[in-house]
C-alpha atoms as a PDB file:
ATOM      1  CA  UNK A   1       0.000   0.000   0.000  1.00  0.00           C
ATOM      2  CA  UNK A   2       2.940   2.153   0.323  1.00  0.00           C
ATOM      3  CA  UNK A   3       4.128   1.806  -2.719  1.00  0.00           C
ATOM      4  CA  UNK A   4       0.807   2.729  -4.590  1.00  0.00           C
ATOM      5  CA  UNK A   5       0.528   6.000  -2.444  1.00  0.00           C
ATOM      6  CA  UNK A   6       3.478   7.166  -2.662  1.00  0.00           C
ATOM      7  CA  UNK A   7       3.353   6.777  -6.516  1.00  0.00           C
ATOM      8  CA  UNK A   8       0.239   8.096  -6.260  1.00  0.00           C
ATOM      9  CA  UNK A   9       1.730  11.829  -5.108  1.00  0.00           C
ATOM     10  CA  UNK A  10       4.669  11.479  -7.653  1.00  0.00           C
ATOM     11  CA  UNK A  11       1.953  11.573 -10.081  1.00  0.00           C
ATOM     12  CA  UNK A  12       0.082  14.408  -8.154  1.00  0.00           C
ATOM     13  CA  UNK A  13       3.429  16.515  -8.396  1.00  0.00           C
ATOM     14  CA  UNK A  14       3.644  15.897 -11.440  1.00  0.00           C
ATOM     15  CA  UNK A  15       0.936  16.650 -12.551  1.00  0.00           C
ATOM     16  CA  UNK A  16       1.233  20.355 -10.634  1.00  0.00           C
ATOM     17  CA  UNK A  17       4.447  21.100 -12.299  1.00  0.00           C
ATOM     18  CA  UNK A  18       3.289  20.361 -15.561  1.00  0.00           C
ATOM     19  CA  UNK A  19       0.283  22.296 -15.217  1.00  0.00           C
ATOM     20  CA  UNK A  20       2.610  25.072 -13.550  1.00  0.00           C
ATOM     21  CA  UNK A  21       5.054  24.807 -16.646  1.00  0.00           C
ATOM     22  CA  UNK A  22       2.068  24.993 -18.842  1.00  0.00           C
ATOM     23  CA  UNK A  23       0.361  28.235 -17.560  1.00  0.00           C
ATOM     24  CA  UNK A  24       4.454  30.021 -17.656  1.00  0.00           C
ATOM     25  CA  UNK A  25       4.441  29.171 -21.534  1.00  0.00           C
ATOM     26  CA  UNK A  26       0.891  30.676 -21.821  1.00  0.00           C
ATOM     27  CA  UNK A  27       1.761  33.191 -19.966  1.00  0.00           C
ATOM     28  CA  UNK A  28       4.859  33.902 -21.793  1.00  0.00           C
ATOM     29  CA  UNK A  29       2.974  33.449 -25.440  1.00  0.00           C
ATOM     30  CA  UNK A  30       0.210  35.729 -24.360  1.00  0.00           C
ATOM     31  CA  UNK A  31       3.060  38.088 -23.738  1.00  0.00           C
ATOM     32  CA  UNK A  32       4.883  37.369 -26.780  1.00  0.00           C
ATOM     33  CA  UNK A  33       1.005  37.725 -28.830  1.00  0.00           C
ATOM     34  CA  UNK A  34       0.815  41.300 -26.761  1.00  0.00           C
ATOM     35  CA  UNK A  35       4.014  42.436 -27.801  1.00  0.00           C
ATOM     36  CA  UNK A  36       3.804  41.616 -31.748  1.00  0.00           C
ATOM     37  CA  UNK A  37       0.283  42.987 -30.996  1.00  0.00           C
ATOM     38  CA  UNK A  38       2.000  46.402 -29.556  1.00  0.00           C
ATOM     39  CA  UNK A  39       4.313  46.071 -32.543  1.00  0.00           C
ATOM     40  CA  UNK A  40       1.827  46.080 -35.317  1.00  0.00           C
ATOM     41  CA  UNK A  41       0.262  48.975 -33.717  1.00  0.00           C
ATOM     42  CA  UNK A  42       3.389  50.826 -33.409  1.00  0.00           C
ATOM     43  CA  UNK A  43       4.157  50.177 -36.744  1.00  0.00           C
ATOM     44  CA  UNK A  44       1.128  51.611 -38.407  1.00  0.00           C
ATOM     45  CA  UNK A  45       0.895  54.825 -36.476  1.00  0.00           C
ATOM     46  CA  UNK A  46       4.370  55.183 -37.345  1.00  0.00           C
ATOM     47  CA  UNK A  47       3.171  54.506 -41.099  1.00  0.00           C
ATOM     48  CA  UNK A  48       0.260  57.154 -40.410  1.00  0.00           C
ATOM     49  CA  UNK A  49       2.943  59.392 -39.293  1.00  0.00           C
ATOM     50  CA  UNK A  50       5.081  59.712 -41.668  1.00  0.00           C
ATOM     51  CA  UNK A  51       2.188  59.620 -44.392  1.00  0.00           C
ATOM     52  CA  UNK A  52       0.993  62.750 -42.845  1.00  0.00           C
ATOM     53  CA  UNK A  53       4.781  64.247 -42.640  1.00  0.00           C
ATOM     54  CA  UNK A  54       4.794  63.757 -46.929  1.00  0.00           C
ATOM     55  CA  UNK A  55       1.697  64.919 -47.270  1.00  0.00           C
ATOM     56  CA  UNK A  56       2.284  68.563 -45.193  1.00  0.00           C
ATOM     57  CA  UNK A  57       6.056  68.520 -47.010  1.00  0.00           C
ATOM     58  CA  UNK A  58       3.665  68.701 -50.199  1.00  0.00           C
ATOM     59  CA  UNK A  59       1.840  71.317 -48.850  1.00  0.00           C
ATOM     60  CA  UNK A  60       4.376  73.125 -47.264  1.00  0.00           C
ATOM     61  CA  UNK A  61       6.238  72.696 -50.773  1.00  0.00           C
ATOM     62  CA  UNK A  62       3.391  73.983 -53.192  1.00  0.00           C
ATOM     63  CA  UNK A  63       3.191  76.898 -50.773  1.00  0.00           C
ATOM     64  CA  UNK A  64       7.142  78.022 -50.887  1.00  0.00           C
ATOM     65  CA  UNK A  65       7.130  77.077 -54.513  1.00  0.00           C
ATOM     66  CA  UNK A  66       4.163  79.520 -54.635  1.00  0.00           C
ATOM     67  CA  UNK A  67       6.049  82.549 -52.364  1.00  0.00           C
ATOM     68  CA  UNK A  68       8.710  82.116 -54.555  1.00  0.00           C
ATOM     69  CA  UNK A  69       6.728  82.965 -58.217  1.00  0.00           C
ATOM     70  CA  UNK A  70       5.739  85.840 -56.105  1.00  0.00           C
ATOM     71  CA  UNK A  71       8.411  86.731 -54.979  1.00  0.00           C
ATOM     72  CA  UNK A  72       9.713  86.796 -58.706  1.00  0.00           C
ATOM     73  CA  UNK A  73       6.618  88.618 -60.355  1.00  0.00           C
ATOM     74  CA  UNK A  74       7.602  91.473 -57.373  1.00  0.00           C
ATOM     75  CA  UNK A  75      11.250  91.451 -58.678  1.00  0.00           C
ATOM     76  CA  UNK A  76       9.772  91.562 -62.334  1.00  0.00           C
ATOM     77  CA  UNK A  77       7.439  94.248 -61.504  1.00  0.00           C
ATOM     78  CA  UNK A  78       9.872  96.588 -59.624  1.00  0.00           C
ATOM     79  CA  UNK A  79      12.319  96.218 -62.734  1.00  0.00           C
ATOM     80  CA  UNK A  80       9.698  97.558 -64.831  1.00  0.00           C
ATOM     81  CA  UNK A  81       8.501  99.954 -62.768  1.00  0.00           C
ATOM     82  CA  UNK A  82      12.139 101.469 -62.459  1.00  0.00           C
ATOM     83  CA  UNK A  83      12.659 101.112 -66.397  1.00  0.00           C
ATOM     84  CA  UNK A  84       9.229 103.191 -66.734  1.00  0.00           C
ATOM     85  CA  UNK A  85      10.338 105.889 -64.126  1.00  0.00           C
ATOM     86  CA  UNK A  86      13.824 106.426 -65.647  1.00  0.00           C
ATOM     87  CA  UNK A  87      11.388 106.410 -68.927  1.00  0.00           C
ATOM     88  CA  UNK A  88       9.718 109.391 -67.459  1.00  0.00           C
ATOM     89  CA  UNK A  89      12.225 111.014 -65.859  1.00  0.00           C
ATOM     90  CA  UNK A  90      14.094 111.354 -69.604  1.00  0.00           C
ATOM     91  CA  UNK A  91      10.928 112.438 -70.980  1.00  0.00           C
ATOM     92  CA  UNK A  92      10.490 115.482 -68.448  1.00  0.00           C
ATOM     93  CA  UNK A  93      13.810 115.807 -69.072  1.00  0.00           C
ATOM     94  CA  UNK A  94      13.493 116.329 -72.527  1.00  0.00           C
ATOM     95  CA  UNK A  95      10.680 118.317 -72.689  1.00  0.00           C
ATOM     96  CA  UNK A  96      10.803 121.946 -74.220  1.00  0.00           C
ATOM     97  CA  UNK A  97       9.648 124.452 -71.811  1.00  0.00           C
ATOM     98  CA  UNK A  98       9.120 127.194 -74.526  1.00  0.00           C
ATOM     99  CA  UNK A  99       5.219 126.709 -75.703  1.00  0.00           C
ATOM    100  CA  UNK A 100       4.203 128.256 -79.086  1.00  0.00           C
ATOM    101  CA  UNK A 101       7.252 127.937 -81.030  1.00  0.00           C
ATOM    102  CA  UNK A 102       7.692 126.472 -84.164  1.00  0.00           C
ATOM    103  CA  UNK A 103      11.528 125.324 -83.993  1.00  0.00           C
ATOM    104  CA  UNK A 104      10.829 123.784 -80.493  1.00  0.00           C
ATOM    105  CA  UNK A 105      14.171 122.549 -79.426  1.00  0.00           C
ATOM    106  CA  UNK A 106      14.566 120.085 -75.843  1.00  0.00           C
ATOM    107  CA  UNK A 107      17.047 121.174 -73.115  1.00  0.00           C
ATOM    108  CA  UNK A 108      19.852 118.780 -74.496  1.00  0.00           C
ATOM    109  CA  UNK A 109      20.775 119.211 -77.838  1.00  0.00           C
ATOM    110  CA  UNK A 110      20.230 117.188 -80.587  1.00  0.00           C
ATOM    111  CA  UNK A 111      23.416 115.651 -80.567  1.00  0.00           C
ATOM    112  CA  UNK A 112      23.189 114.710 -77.058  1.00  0.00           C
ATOM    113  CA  UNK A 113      20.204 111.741 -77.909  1.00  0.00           C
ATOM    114  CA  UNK A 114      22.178 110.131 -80.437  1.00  0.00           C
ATOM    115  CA  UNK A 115      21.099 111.984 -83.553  1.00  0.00           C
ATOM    116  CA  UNK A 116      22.614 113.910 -86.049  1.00  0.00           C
ATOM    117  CA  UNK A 117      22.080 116.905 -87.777  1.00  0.00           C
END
């Protein structure tokens, strides 16, 4: 009888460590699930991220490309604007202050434009 109980707790013991062994390794794949769980999820808002980083470069790029073709119309415009006032400033320049006269001659002479006599 001695021999069948104590055979009997062996068994029992066992039995317990198994079962012990077994809930570790669940416990351990249920960690292993949670981190390749965590992973994933890391992984796609990292994904979302840098989707959203490309799409504001875009933006941020169509708007400097946009600052600078202003930026070069201003340039264009303010070379024009000082060709037109030197324009104007020649013109009052040359402009004959004597009214009613037939041989109206400008302040510079003729020679001084570029033309000859």
């Amino acid at each position: 009888m001695a021999a069948a109980f104590g055979s009997g707790w062996a068994i029992q013991i066992a039995f317990y460590q198994y079962e012990r062994r077994k809930r570790i390794v669940d416990a351990k794949n249920a960690e292993i699930d949670l981190d390749t769980k965590q992973d994933q999820l890391h992984d796609k808002q990292l994904d979302n991220a840098f989707k959203q980083i490309v799409e504001l470069q875009n933006i941020v790029d169509t708007e400097r490309n946009k600052w600078i073709e202003l930026a070069k119309k201003v340039v264009q415009l303010k070379t024009e604007l000082l060709a037109e006032k030197e324009a104007r400033q020649l013109a009052e320049y040359d402009r004959c202050t004597v009214h009613y006269c037939e041989n109206r001659i400008p302040p510079r002479g003729l020679n001084d434009v570029g033309r000859s006599n």
